[in-house]
C-alpha atoms as a PDB file:
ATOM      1  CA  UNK A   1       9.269  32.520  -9.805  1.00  0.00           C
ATOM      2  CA  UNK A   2       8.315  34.252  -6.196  1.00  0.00           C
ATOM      3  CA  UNK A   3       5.097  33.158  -6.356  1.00  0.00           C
ATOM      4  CA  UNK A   4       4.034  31.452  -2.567  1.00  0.00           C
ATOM      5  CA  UNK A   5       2.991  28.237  -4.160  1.00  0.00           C
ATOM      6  CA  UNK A   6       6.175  27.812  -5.646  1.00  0.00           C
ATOM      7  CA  UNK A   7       8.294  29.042  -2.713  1.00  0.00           C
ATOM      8  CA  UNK A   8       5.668  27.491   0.251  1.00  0.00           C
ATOM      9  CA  UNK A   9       3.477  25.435  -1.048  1.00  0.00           C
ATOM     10  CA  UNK A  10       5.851  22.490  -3.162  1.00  0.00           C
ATOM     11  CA  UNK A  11       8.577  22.380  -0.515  1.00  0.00           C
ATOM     12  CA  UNK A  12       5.405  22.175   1.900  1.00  0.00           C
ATOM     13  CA  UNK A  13       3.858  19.340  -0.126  1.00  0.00           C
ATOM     14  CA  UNK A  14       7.153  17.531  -0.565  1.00  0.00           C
ATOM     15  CA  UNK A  15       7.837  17.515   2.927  1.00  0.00           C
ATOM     16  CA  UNK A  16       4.427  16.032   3.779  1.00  0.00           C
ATOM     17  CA  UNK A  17       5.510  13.604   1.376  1.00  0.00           C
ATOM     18  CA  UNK A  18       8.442  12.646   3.000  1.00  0.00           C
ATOM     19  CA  UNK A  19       6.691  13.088   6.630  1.00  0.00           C
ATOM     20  CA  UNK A  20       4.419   9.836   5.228  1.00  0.00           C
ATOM     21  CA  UNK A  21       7.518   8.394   3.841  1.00  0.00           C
ATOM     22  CA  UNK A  22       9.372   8.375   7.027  1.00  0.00           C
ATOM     23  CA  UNK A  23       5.672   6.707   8.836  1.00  0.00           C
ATOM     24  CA  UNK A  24       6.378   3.245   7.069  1.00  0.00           C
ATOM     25  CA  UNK A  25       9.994   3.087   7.889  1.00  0.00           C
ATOM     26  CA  UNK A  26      11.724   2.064  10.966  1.00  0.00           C
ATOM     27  CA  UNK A  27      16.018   1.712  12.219  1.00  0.00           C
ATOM     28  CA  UNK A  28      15.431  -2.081  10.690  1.00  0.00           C
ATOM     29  CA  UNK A  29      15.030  -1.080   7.634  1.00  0.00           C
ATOM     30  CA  UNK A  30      18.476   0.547   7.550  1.00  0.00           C
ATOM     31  CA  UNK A  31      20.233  -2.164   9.540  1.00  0.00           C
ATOM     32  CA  UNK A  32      18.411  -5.146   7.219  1.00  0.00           C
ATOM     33  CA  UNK A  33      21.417  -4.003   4.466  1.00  0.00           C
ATOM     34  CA  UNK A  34      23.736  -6.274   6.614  1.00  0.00           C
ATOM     35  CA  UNK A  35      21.600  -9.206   5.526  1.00  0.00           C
ATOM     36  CA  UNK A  36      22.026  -8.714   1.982  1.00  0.00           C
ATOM     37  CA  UNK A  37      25.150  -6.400   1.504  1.00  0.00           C
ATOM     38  CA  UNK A  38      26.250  -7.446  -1.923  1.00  0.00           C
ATOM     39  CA  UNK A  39      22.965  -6.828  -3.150  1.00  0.00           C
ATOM     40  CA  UNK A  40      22.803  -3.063  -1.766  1.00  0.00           C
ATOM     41  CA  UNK A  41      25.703  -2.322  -2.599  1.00  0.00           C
ATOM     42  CA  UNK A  42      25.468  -3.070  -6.713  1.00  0.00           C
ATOM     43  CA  UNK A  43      21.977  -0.971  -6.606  1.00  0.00           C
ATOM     44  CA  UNK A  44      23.389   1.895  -5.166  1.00  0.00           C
ATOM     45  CA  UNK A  45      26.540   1.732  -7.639  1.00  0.00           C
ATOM     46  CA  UNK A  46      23.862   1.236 -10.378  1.00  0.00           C
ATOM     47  CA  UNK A  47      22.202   4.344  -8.909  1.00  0.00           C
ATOM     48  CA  UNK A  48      24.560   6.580  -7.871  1.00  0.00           C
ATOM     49  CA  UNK A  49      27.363   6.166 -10.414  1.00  0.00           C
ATOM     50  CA  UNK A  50      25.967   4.802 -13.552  1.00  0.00           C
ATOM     51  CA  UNK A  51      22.658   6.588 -13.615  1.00  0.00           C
ATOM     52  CA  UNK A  52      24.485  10.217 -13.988  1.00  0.00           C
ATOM     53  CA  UNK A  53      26.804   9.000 -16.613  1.00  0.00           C
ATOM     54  CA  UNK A  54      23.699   7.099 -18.336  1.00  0.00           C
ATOM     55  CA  UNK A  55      21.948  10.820 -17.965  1.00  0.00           C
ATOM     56  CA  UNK A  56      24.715  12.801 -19.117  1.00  0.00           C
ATOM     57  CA  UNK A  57      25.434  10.827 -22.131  1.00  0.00           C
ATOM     58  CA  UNK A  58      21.811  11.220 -23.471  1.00  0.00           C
ATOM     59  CA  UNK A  59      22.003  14.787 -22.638  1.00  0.00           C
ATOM     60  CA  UNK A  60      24.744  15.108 -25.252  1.00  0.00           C
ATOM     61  CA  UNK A  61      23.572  12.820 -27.960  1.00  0.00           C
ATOM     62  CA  UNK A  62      20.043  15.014 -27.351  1.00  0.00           C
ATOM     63  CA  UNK A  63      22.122  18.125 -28.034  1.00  0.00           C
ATOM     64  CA  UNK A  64      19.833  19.555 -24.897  1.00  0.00           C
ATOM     65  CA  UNK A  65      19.707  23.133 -24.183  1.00  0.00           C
ATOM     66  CA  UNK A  66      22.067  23.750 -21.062  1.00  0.00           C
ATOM     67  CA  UNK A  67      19.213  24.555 -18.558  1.00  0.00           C
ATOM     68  CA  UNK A  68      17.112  21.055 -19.372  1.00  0.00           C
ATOM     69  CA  UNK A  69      20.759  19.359 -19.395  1.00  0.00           C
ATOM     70  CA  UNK A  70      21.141  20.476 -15.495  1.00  0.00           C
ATOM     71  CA  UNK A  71      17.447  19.343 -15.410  1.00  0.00           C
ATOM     72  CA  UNK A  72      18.403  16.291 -16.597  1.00  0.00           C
ATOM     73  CA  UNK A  73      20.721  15.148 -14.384  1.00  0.00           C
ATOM     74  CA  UNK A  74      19.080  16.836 -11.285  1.00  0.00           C
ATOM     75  CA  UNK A  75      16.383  14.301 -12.167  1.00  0.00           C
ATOM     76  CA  UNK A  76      18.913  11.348 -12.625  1.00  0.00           C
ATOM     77  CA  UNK A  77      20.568  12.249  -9.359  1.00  0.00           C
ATOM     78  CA  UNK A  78      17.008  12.155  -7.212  1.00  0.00           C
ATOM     79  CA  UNK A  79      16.821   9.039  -5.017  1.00  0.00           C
ATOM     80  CA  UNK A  80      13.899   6.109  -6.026  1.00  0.00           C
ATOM     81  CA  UNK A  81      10.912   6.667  -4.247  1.00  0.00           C
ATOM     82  CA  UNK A  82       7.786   4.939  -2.466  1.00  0.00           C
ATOM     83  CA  UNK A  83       6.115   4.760  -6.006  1.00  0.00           C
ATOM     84  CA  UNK A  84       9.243   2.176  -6.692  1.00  0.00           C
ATOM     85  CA  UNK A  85       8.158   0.202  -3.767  1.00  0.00           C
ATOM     86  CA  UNK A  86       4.827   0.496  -5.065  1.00  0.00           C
ATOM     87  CA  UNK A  87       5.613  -1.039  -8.577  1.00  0.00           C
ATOM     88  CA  UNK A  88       7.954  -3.943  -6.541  1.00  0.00           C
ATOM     89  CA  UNK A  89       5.283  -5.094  -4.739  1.00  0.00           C
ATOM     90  CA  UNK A  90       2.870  -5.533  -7.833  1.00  0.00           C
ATOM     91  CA  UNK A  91       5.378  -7.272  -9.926  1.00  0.00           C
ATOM     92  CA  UNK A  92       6.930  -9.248  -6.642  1.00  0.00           C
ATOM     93  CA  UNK A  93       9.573  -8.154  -6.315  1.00  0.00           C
ATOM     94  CA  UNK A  94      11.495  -7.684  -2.687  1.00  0.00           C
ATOM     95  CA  UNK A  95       9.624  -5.248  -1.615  1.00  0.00           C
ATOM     96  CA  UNK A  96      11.620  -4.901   1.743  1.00  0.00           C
ATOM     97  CA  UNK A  97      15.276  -4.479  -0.096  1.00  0.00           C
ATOM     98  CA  UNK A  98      13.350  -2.247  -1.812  1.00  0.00           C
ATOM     99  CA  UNK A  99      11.924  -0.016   1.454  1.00  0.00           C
ATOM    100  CA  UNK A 100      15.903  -0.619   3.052  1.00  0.00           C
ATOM    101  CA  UNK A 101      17.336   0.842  -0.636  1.00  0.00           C
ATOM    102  CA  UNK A 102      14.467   4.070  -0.319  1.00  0.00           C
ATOM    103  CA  UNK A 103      15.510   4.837   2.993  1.00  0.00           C
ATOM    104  CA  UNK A 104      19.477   4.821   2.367  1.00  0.00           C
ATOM    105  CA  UNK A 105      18.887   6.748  -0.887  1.00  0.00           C
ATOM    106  CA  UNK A 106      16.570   8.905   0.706  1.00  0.00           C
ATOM    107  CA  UNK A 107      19.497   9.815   3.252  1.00  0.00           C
ATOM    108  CA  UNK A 108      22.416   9.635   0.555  1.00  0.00           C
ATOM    109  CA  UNK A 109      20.797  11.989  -1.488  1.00  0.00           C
ATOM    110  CA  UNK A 110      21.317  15.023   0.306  1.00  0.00           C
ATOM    111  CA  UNK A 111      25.016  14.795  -0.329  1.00  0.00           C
ATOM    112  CA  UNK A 112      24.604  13.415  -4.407  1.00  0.00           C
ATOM    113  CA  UNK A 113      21.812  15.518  -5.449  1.00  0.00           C
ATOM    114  CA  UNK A 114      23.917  18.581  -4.887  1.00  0.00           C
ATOM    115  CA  UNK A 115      27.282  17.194  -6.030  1.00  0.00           C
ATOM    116  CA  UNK A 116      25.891  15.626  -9.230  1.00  0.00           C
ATOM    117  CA  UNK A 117      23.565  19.209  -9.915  1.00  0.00           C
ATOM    118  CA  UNK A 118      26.669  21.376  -9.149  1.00  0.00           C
ATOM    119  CA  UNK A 119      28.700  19.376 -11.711  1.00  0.00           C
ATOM    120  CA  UNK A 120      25.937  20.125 -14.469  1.00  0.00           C
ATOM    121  CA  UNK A 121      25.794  23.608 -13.684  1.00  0.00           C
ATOM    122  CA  UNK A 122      29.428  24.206 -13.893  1.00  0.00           C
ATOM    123  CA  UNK A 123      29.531  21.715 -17.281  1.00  0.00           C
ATOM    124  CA  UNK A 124      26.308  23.197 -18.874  1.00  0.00           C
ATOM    125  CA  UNK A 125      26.451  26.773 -17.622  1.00  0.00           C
ATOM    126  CA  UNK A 126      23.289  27.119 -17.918  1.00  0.00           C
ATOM    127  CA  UNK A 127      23.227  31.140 -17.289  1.00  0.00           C
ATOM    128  CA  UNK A 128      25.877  31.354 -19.611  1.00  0.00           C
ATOM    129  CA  UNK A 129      28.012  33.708 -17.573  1.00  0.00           C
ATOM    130  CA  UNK A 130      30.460  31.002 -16.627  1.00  0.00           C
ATOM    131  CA  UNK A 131      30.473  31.428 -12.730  1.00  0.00           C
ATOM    132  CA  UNK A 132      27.258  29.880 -12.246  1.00  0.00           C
ATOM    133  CA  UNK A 133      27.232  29.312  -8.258  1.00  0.00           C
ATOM    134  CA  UNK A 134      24.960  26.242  -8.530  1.00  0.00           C
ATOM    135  CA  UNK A 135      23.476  24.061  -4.827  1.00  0.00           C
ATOM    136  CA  UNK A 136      25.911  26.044  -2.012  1.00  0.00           C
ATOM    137  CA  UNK A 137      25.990  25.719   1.552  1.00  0.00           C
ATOM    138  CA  UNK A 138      22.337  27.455   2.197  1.00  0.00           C
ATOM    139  CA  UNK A 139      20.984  25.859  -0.516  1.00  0.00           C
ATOM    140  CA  UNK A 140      22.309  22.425   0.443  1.00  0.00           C
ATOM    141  CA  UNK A 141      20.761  22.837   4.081  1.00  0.00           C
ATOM    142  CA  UNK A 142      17.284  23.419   2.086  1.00  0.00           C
ATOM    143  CA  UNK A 143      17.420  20.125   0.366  1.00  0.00           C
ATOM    144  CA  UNK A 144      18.309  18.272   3.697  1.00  0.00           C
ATOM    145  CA  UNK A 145      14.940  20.512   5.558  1.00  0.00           C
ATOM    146  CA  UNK A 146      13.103  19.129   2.569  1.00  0.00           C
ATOM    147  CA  UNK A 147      14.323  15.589   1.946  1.00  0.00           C
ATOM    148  CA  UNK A 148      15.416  14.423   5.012  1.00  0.00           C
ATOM    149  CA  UNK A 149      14.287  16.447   8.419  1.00  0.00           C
ATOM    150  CA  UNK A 150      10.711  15.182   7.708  1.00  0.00           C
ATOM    151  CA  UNK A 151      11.754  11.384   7.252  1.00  0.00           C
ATOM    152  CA  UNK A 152      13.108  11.550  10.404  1.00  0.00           C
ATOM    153  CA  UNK A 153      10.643  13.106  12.191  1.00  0.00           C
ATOM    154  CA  UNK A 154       8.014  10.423  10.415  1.00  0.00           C
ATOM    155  CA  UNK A 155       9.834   7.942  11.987  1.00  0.00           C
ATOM    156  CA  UNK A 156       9.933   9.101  15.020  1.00  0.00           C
ATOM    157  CA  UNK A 157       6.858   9.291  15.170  1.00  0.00           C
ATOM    158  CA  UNK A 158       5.907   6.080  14.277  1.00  0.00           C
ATOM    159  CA  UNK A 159       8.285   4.903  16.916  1.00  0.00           C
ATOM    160  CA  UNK A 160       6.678   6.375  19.411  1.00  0.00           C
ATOM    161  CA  UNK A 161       3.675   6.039  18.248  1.00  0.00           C
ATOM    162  CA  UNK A 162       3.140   2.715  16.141  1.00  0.00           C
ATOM    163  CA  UNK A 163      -0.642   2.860  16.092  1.00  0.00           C
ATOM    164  CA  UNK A 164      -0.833   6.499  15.298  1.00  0.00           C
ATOM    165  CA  UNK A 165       1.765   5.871  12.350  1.00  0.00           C
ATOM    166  CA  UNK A 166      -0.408   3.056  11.400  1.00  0.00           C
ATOM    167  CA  UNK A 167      -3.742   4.446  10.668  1.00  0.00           C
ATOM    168  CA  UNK A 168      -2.387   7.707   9.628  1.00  0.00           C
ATOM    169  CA  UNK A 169       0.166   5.630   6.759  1.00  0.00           C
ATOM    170  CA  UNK A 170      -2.726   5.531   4.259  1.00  0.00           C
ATOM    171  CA  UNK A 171      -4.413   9.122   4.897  1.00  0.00           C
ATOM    172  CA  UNK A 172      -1.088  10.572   4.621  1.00  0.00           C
ATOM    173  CA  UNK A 173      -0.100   8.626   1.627  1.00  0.00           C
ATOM    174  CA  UNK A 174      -2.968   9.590  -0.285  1.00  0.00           C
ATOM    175  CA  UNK A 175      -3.208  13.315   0.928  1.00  0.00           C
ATOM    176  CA  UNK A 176       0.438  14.352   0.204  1.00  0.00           C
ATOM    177  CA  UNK A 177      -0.641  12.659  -3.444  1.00  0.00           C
ATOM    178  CA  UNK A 178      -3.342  15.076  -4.556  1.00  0.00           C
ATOM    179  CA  UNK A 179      -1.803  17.838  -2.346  1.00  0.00           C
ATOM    180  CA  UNK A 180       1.160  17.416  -4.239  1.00  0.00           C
ATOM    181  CA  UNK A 181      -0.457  16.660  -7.762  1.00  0.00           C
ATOM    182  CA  UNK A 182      -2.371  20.292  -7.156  1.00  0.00           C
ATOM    183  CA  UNK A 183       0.749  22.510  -6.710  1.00  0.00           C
ATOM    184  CA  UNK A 184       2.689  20.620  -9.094  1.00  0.00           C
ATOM    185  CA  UNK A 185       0.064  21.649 -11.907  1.00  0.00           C
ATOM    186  CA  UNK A 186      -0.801  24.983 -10.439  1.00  0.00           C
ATOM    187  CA  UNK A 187       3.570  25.730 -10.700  1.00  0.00           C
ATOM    188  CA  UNK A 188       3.606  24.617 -14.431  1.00  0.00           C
ATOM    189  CA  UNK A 189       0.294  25.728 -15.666  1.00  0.00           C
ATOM    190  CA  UNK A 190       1.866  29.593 -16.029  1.00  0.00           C
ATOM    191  CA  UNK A 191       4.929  27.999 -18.077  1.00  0.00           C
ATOM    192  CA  UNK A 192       2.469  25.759 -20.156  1.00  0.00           C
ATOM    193  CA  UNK A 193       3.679  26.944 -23.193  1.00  0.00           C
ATOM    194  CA  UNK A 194       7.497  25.930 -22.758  1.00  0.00           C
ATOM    195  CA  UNK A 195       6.134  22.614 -21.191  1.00  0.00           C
ATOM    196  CA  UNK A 196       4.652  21.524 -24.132  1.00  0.00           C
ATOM    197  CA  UNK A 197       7.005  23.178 -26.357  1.00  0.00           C
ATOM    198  CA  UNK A 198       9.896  20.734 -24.545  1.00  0.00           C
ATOM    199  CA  UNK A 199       7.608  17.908 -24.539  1.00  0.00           C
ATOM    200  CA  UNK A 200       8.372  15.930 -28.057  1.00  0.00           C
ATOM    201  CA  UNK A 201      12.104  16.166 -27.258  1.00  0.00           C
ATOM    202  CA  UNK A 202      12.079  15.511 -23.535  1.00  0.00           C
ATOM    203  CA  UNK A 203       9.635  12.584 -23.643  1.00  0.00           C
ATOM    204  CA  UNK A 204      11.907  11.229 -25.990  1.00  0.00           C
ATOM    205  CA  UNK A 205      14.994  10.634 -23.800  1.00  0.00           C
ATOM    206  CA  UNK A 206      13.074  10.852 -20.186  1.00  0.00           C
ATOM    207  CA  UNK A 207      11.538   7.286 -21.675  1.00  0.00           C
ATOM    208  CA  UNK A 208      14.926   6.138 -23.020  1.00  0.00           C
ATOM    209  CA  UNK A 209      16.370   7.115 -19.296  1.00  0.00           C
ATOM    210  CA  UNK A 210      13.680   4.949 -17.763  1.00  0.00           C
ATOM    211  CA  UNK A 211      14.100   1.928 -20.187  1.00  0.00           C
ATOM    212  CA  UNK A 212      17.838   2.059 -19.710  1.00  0.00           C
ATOM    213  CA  UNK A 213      17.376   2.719 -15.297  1.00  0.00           C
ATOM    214  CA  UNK A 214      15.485  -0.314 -15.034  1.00  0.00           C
ATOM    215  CA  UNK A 215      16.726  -2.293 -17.405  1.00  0.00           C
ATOM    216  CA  UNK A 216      20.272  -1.833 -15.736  1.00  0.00           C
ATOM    217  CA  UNK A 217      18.815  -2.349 -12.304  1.00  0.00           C
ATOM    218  CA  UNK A 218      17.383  -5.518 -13.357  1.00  0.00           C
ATOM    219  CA  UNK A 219      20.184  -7.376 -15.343  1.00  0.00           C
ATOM    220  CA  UNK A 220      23.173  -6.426 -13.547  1.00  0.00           C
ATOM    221  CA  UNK A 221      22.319  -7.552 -10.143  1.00  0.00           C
ATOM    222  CA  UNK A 222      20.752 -10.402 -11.566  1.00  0.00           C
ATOM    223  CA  UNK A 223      23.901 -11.167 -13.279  1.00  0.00           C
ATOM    224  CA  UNK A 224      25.846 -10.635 -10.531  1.00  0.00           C
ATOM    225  CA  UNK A 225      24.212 -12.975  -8.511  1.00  0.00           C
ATOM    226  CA  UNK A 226      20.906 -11.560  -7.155  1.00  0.00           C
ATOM    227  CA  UNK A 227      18.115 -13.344  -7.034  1.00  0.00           C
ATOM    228  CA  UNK A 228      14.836 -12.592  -9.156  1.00  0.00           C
ATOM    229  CA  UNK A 229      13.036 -10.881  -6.620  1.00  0.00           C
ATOM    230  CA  UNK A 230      15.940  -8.869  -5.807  1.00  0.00           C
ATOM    231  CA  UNK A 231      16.660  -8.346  -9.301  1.00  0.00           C
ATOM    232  CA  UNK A 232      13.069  -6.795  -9.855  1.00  0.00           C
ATOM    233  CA  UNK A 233      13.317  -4.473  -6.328  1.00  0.00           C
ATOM    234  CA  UNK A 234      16.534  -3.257  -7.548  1.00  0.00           C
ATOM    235  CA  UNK A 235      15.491  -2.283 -11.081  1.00  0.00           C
ATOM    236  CA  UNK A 236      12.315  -0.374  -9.392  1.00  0.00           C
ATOM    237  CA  UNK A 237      14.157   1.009  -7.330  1.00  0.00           C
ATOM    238  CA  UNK A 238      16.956   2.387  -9.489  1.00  0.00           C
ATOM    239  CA  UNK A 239      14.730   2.672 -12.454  1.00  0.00           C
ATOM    240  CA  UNK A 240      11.464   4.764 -11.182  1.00  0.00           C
ATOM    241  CA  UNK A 241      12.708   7.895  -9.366  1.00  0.00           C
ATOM    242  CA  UNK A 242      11.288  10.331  -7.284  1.00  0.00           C
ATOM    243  CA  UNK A 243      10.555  13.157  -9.769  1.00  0.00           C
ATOM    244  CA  UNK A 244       8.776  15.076  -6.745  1.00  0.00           C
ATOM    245  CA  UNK A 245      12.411  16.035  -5.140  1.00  0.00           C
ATOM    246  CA  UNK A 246      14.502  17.417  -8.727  1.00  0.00           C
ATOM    247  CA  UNK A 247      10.542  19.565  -9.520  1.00  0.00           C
ATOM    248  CA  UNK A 248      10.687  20.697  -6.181  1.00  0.00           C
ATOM    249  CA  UNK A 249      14.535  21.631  -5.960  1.00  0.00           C
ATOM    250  CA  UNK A 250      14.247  23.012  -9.569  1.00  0.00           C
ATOM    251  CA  UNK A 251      11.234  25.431  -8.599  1.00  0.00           C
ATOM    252  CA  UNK A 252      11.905  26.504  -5.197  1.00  0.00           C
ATOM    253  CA  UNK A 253      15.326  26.102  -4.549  1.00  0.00           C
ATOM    254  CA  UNK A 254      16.736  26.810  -7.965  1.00  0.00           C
ATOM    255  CA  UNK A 255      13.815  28.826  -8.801  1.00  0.00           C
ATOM    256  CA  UNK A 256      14.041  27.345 -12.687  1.00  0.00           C
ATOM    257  CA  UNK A 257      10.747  25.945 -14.186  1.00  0.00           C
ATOM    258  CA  UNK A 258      12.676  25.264 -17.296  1.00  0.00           C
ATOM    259  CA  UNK A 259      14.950  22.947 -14.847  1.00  0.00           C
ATOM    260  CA  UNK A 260      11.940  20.606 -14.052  1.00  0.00           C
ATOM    261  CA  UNK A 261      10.444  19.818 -17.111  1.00  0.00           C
ATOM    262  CA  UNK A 262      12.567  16.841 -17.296  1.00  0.00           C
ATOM    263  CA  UNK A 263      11.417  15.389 -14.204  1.00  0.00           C
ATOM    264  CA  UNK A 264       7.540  16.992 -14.723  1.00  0.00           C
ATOM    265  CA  UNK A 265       7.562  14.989 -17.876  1.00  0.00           C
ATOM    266  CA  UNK A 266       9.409  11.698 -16.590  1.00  0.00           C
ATOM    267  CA  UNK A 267       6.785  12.013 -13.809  1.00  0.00           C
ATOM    268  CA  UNK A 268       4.358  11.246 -16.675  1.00  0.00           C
ATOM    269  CA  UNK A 269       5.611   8.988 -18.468  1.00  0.00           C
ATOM    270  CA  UNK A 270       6.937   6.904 -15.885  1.00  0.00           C
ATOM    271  CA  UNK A 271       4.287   5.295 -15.207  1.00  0.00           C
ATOM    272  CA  UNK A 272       3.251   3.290 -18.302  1.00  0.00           C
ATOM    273  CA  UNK A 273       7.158   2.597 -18.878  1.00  0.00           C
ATOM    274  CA  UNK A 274       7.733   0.718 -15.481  1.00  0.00           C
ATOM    275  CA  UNK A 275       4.063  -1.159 -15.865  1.00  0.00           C
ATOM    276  CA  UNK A 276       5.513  -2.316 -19.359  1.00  0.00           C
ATOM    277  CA  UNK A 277       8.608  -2.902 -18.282  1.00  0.00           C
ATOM    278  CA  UNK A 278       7.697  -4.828 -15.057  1.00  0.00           C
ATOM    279  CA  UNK A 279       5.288  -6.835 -16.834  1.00  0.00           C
ATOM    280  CA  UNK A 280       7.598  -7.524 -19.529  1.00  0.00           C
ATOM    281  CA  UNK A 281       9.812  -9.123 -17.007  1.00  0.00           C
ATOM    282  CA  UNK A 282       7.732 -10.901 -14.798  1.00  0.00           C
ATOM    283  CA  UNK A 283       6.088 -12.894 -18.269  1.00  0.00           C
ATOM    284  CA  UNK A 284       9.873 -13.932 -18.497  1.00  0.00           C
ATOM    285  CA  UNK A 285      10.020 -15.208 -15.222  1.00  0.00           C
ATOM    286  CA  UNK A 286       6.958 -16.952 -15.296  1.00  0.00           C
ATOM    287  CA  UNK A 287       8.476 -18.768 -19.038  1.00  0.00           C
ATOM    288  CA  UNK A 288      11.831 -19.505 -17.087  1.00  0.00           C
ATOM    289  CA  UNK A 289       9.992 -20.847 -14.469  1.00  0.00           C
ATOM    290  CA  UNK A 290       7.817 -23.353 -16.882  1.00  0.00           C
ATOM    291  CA  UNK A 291      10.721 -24.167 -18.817  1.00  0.00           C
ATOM    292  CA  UNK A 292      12.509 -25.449 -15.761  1.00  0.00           C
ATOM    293  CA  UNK A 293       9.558 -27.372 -14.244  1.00  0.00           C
ATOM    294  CA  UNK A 294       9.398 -29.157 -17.581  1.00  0.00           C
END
């Protein structure tokens, strides 16, 4: 797995990625937690502490081979995304809980990704030699230069320079997309043959993951006192993640293309599951909302 694409162009891609990520956020959208703490607080338990148990427990009842088990969880440890914001907005949900909840994910994860991946290794062993040495130091310093360096430098550049940030949001957005979709398929095309090979199997519980992510992040804050557009920015956000980071930590950090399949295929089917999932519950919004005016 040496090859330049792999080991240049994906952390490249990612980090233009999070470069356009780091355009459409600003220090509010850290600080606008204090308005809604509660709120926060249950998406990133939901997130950070039930998602990995969620993950690991279907890796077991899957029977998964060790190295898509650390896959797996890499994937269920990756922070929600701008495509969650994305989904929010066109099922109305809060989409600015949901940009505050991106941004402190997007800076948590650089301390979870690595403690949740290292676990799997060690549990899984997935090079069978029991002293698998997993996400150390240097390796934890990449994912931060990926994840996190060009976030901030995004937003400092839309600080400085709001217009700039403005008209280059959507340009960014959409290059980083098909720069990203390119190397993405270009990295998997030479291991075709174990991608679909994985793909009955993996599909399987990648769609069960999603169904159970967002339908956690929906009821839970909702039953804990969240309000409906809450409930819907938390479920996006906890249920849709960004695939992007565990492919790009799995292929050029880990250098394992067997270790993002799981997210490669999530990526796929992620998709149609949120749209169903988000329609599903903003039909049984609308009902409640009938039902009461009546």
């Amino acid at each position: 797995m040496n090859s330049p694409l792999i080991s240049v162009g994906l952390p490249l891609a990612l980090a233009v990625v999070m470069f356009g990520l780091g355009l459409s956020l600003t220090t509010t959208d850290f600080t606008r937690i204090a308005k809604s703490p509660r709120v926060v607080a249950i998406a990133l338990a939901c997130q950070l502490i039930a998602l990995p148990a969620i993950a690991f427990g279907l890796v077991l009842l899957f029977d998964l081979e060790p190295i898509l088990a650390v896959g797996m969880m890499l994937l269920a440890a990756s922070p929600g995304g701008t495509t969650a914001n994305l989904f929010s907005h066109l099922f109305r949900g809060d989409v600015a809980l949901n940009v505050s909840l991106t941004a402190v994910n997007s800076v948590i994860a650089v301390a979870t990704v690595p403690l949740v991946t290292n676990f799997a290794i060690d549990y899984f062993d997935p090079a069978g030699s029991g002293d698998s040495v997993g996400l150390q130091f240097g390796k934890v310093v990449q994912v931060f230069a990926i994840v996190l360096v060009p976030v901030g430098i995004g937003m400092l550049v839309r600080r400085w320079a709001p217009a700039f940030a403005e008209r280059m949001d959507r340009p960014v957005r959409i290059g980083s997309a098909v720069i990203l979709l390119l190397v993405i398929v270009g990295s998997l095309t030479a291991e075709s043959e174990d991608f679909s090979a994985h793909f009955p199997k993996i599909g399987a519980i990648t769609v069960l993951f999603c169904v159970i992510s967002l339908t956690i992040g929906f009821f839970v804050p909702r039953l804990l006192g969240a309000t409906g557009r809450q409930s819907i920015a938390c479920s996006m956000e906890v249920g849709v993640h960004n695939s992007t980071i565990a492919i790009t930590i799995a292929l050029s950090v880990l250098d394992s293309t067997e270790m993002a399949v799981p997210a490669a295929i999530y990526g796929i089917l992620m998709f149609p599951t949120a749209a169903v999932f988000g329609f599903l519950i903003t039909r049984r919004r609308t009902r409640t909302a009938v039902a009461a005016a009546e």
